[in-house]
Protein backbone atom coordinates (compact mmCIF):
# COMPACT_ATOMS: atom_id res chain seq x y z
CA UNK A 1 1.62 -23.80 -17.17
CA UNK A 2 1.54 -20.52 -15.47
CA UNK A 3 -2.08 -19.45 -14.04
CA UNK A 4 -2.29 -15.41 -14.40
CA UNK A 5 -3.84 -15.62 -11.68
CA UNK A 6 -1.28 -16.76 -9.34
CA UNK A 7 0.06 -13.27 -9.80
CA UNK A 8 -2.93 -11.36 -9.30
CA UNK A 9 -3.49 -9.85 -5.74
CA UNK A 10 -6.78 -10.02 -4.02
CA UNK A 11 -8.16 -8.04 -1.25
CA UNK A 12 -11.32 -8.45 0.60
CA UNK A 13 -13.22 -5.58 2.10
CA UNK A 14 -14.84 -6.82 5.84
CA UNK A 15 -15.49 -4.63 8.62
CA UNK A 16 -14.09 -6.61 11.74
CA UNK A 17 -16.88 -6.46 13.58
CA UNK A 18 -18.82 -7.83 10.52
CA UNK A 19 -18.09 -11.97 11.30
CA UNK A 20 -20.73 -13.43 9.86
CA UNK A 21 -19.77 -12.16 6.77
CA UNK A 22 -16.75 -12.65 6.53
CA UNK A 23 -17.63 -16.30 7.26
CA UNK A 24 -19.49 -16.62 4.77
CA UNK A 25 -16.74 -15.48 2.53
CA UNK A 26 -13.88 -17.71 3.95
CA UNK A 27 -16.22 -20.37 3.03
CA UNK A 28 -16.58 -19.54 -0.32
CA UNK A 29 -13.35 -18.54 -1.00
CA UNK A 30 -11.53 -21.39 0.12
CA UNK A 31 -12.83 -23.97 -2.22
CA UNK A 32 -11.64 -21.70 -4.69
CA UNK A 33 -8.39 -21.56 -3.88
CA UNK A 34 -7.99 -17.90 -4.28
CA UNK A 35 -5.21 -16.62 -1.76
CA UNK A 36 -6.68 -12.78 -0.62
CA UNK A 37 -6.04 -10.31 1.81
CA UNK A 38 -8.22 -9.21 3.97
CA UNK A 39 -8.71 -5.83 4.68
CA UNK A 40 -10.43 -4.12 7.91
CA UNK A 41 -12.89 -2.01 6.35
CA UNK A 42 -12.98 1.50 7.86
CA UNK A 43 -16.05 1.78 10.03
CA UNK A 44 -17.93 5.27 9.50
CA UNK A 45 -19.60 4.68 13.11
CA UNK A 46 -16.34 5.10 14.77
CA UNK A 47 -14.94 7.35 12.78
CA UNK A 48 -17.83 9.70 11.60
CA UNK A 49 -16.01 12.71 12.79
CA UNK A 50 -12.65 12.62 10.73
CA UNK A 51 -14.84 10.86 7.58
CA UNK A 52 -17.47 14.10 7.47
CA UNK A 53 -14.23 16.25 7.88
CA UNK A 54 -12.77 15.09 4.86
CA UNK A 55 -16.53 14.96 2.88
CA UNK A 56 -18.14 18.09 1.33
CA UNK A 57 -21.63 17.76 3.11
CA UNK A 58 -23.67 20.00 0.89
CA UNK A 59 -22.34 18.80 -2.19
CA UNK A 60 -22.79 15.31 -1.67
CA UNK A 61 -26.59 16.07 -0.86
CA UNK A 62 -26.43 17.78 -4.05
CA UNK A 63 -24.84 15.29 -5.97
CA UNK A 64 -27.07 12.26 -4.53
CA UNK A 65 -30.24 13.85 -3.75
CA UNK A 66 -30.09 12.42 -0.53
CA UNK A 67 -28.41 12.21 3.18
CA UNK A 68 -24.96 10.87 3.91
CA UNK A 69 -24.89 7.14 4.77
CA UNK A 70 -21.98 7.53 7.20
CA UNK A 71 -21.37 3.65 6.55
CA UNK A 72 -21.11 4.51 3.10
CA UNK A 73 -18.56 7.07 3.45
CA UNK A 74 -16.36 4.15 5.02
CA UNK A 75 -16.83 1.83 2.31
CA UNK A 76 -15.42 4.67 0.24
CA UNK A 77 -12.35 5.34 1.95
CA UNK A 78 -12.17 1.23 2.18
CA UNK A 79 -11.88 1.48 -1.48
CA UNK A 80 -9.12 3.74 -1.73
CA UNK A 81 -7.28 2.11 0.99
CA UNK A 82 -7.20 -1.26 -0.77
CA UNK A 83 -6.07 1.13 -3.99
CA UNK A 84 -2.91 2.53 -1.72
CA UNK A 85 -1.96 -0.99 -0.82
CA UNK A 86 -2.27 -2.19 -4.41
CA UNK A 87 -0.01 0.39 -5.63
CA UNK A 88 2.29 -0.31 -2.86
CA UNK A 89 2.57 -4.16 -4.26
CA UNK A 90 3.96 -2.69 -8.02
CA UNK A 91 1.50 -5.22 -9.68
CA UNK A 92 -0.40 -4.67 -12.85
CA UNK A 93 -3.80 -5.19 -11.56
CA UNK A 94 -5.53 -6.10 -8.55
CA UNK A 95 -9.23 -7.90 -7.52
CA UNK A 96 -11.29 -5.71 -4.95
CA UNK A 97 -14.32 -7.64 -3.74
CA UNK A 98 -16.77 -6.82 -1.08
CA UNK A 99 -17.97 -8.95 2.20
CA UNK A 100 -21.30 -10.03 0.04
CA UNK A 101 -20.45 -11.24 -3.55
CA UNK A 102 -21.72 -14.56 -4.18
CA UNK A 103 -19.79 -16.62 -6.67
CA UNK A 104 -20.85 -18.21 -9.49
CA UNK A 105 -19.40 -21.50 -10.98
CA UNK A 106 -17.32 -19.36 -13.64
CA UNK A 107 -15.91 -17.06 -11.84
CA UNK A 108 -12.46 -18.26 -12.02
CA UNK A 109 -12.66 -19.50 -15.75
CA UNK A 110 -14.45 -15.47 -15.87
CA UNK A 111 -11.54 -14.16 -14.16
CA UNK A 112 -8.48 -15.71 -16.59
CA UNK A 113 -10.18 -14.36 -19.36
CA UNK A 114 -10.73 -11.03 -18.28
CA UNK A 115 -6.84 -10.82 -17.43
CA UNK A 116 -5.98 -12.06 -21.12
CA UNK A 117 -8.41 -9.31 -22.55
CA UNK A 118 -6.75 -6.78 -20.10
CA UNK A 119 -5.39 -4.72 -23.06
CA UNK A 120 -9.30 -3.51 -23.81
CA UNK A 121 -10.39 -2.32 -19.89
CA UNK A 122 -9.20 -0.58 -17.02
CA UNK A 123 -11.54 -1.49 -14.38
CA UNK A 124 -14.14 -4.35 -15.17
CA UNK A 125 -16.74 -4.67 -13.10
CA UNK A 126 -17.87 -8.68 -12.26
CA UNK A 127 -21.33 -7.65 -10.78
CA UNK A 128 -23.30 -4.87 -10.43
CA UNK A 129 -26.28 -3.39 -8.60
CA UNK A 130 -27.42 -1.10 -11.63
CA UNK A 131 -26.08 -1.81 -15.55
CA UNK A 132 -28.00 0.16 -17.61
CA UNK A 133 -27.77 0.83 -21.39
CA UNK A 134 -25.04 -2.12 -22.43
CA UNK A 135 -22.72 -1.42 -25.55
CA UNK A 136 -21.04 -4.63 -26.28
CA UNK A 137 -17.45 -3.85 -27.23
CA UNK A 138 -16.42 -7.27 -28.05
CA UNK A 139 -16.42 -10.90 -26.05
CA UNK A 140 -14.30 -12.42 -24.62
CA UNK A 141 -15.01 -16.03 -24.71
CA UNK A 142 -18.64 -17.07 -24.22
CA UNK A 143 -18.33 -12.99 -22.14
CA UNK A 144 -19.03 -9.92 -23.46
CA UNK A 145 -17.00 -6.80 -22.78
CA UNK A 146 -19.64 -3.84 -21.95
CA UNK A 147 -19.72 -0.27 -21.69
CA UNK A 148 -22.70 1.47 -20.37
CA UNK A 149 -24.49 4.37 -21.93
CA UNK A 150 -26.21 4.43 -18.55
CA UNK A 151 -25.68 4.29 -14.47
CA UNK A 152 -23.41 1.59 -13.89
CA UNK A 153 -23.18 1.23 -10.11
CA UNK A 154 -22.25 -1.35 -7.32
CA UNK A 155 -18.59 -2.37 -6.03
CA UNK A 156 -18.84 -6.02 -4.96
CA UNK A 157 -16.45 -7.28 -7.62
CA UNK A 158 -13.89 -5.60 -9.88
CA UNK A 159 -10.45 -5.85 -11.32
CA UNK A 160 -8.68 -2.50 -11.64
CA UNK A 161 -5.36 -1.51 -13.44
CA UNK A 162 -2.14 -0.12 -11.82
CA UNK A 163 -2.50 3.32 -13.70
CA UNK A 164 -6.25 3.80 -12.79
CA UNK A 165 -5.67 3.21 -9.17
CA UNK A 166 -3.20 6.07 -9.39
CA UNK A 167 -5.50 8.50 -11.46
CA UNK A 168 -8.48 7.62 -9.24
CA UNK A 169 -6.94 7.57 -5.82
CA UNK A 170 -5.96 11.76 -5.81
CA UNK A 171 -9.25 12.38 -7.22
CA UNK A 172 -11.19 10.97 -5.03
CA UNK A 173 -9.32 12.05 -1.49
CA UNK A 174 -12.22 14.64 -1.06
CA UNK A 175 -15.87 12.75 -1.07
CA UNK A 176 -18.54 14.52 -3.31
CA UNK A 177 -20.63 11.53 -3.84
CA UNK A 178 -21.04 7.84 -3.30
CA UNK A 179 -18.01 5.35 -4.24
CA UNK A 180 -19.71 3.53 -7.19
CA UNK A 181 -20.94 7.17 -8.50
CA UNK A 182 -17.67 8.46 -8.14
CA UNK A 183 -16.33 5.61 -10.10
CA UNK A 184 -19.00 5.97 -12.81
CA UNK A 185 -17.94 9.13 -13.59
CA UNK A 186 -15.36 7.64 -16.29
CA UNK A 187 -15.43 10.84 -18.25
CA UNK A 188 -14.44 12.89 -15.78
CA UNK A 189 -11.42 10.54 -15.22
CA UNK A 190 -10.57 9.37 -18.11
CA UNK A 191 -10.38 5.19 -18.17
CA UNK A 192 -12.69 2.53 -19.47
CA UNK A 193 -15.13 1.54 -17.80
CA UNK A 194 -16.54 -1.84 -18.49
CA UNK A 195 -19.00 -4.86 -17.28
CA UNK A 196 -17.99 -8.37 -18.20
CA UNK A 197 -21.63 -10.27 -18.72
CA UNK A 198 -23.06 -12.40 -18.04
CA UNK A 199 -21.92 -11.73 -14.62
CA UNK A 200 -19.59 -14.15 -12.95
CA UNK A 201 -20.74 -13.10 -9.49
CA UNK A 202 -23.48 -10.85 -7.98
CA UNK A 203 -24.42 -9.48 -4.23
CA UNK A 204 -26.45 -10.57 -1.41
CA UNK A 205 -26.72 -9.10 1.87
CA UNK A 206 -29.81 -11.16 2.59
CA UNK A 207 -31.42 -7.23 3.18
CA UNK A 208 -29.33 -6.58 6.06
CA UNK A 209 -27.07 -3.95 4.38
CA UNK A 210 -24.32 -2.68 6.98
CA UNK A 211 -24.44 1.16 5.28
CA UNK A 212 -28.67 1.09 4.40
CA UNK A 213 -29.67 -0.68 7.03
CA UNK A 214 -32.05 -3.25 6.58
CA UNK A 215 -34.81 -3.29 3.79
CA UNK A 216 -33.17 0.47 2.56
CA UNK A 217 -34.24 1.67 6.19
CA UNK A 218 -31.51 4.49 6.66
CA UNK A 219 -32.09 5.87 3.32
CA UNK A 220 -33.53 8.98 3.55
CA UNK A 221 -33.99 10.64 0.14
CA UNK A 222 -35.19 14.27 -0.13
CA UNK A 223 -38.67 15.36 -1.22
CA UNK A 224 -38.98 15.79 -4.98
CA UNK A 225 -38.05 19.67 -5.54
CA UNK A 226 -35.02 18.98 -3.50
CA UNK A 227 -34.06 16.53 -5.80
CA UNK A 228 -34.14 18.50 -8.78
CA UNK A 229 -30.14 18.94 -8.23
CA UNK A 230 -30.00 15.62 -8.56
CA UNK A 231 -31.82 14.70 -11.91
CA UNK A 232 -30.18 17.51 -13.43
CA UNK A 233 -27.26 16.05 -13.03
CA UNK A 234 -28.45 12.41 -14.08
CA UNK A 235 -29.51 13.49 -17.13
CA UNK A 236 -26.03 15.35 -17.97
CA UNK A 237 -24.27 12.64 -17.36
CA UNK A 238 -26.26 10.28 -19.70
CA UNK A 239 -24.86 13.22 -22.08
CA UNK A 240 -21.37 12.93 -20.95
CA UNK A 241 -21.25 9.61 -21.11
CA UNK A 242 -22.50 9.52 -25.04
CA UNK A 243 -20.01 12.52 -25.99
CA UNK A 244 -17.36 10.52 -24.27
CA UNK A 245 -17.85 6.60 -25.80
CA UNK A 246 -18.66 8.62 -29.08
CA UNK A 247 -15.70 10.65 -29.15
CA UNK A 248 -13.89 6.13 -28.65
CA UNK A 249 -15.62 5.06 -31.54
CA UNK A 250 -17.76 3.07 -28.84
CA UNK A 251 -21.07 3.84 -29.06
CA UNK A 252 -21.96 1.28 -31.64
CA UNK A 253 -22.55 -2.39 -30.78
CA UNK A 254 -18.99 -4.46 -31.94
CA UNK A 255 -18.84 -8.42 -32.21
CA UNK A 256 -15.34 -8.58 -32.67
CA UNK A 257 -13.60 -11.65 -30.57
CA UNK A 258 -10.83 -10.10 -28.44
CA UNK A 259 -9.42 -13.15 -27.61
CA UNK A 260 -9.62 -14.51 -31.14
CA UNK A 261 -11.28 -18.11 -29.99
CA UNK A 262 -9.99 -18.11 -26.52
CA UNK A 263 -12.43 -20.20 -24.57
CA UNK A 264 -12.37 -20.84 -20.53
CA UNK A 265 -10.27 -23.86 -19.70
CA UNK A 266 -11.96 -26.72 -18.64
């Protein structure tokens, strides 16, 4: 039998000069026996010049209520560089990860069902830092599919479609924000946005984050009334993101089974 996910390609995110990560992930991945590629992550220390001339300063402070994270701002154009490589391939979908996902035992059983519920998501997120305000939309196996009434942030794991990768990729040339905000912005852009939980995966940089430093260190948030900006634009988006599931049909709970039975194989 066929696995669907022989046909899936993979791509890891790893800085080069980030090793001991990407260890750590060669050692995981390998007993799964999940082929990837890996992909040099773009490094906003050497290239802070050309990534600040392509980012709109003042409304990314606006936006984040905060200062730029110039490792962040690589990560970003990581992302879309794994997205122009994807779309160069003329596959259906694609798995992004990070250098810090930690697997769980189901992630592979996680992974073959998500690709037989594909018809019902266009990028499904397998972790998450922040997964607020769940709508169930169905399960998938012992899963269920989510979509999120609130902030739904983090980029560790996902699995993207071929037509979302397109719509997002010339949208997001010009940075306004962080990645995973960018991304959350599903109304703006048009595409479902969903969780698969209980999460097959989750991250750990043991603290030592290569774009907040360690323990948050390098964040440096802006006093309150600078901030306002910011909340204002939190609180619309809860708003958006109602008028936008509503407008679906998918801002009530749903128990359907959108695999009718299927169950992981053993």
């Amino acid at each position: 039998m066929t696995d669907a996910l022989d046909d899936l390609p993979v791509w890891l995110i790893n800085l080069l000069r980030a090793t001991g990560r990407r260890e750590k992930m060669e050692a995981q991945l390998g007993p799964l026996g999940l082929p990837y590629t890996l992909f040099p992550g773009v490094d906003g220390r050497a290239e802070e010049a050309r990534l600040l001339a392509n980012t709109d300063v003042e409304a990314f402070r606006r936006n984040m209520g905060r200062e730029i994270l110039i490792g962040g701002i690589g990560c970003y154009h990581s992302h879309l560089g794994v997205w122009e490589e994807f779309l160069a391939t003329g596959k259906p979908h694609a798995l992004v990860m990070e250098d810090d996902v930690v697997f769980h035992d189901d992630f592979l059983p996680a992974l073959r069902l998500a690709l037989q519920a594909k018809a019902h998501w266009d990028l499904l997120k397998l972790n998450r830092i922040r997964a607020k305000l769940p709508i169930s939309q169905g399960s998938i196996g012992p899963y269920r599919l989510m979509a999120y009434l609130g902030p739904n942030t983090g980029t560790g794991a996902y699995l993207i479609n071929r037509a979302t990768a397109a719509r997002l990729l010339p949208a997001m040339r010009r940075v306004t924000r962080a990645t995973d905000h960018e991304i959350n912005r599903f109304f703006v852009h048009d595409f479902r946005l969903r969780g698969l939980e209980p999460f097959p995966s989750h991250v750990d940089d043991g603290g030592q984050s290569l774009i907040t430093g360690a323990g948050f260190a390098d964040v440096q948030k802006f006093p309150f009334f600078r901030r306002l900006p910011h909340y204002r634009l939190k609180a619309g988006n809860y708003l958006r993101r109602f008028w936008w599931l509503a407008r679906r049909g998918e801002i009530w709970p749903r128990h359907r089974d959108l695999l009718q039975g299927a169950r992981p194989p053993k």
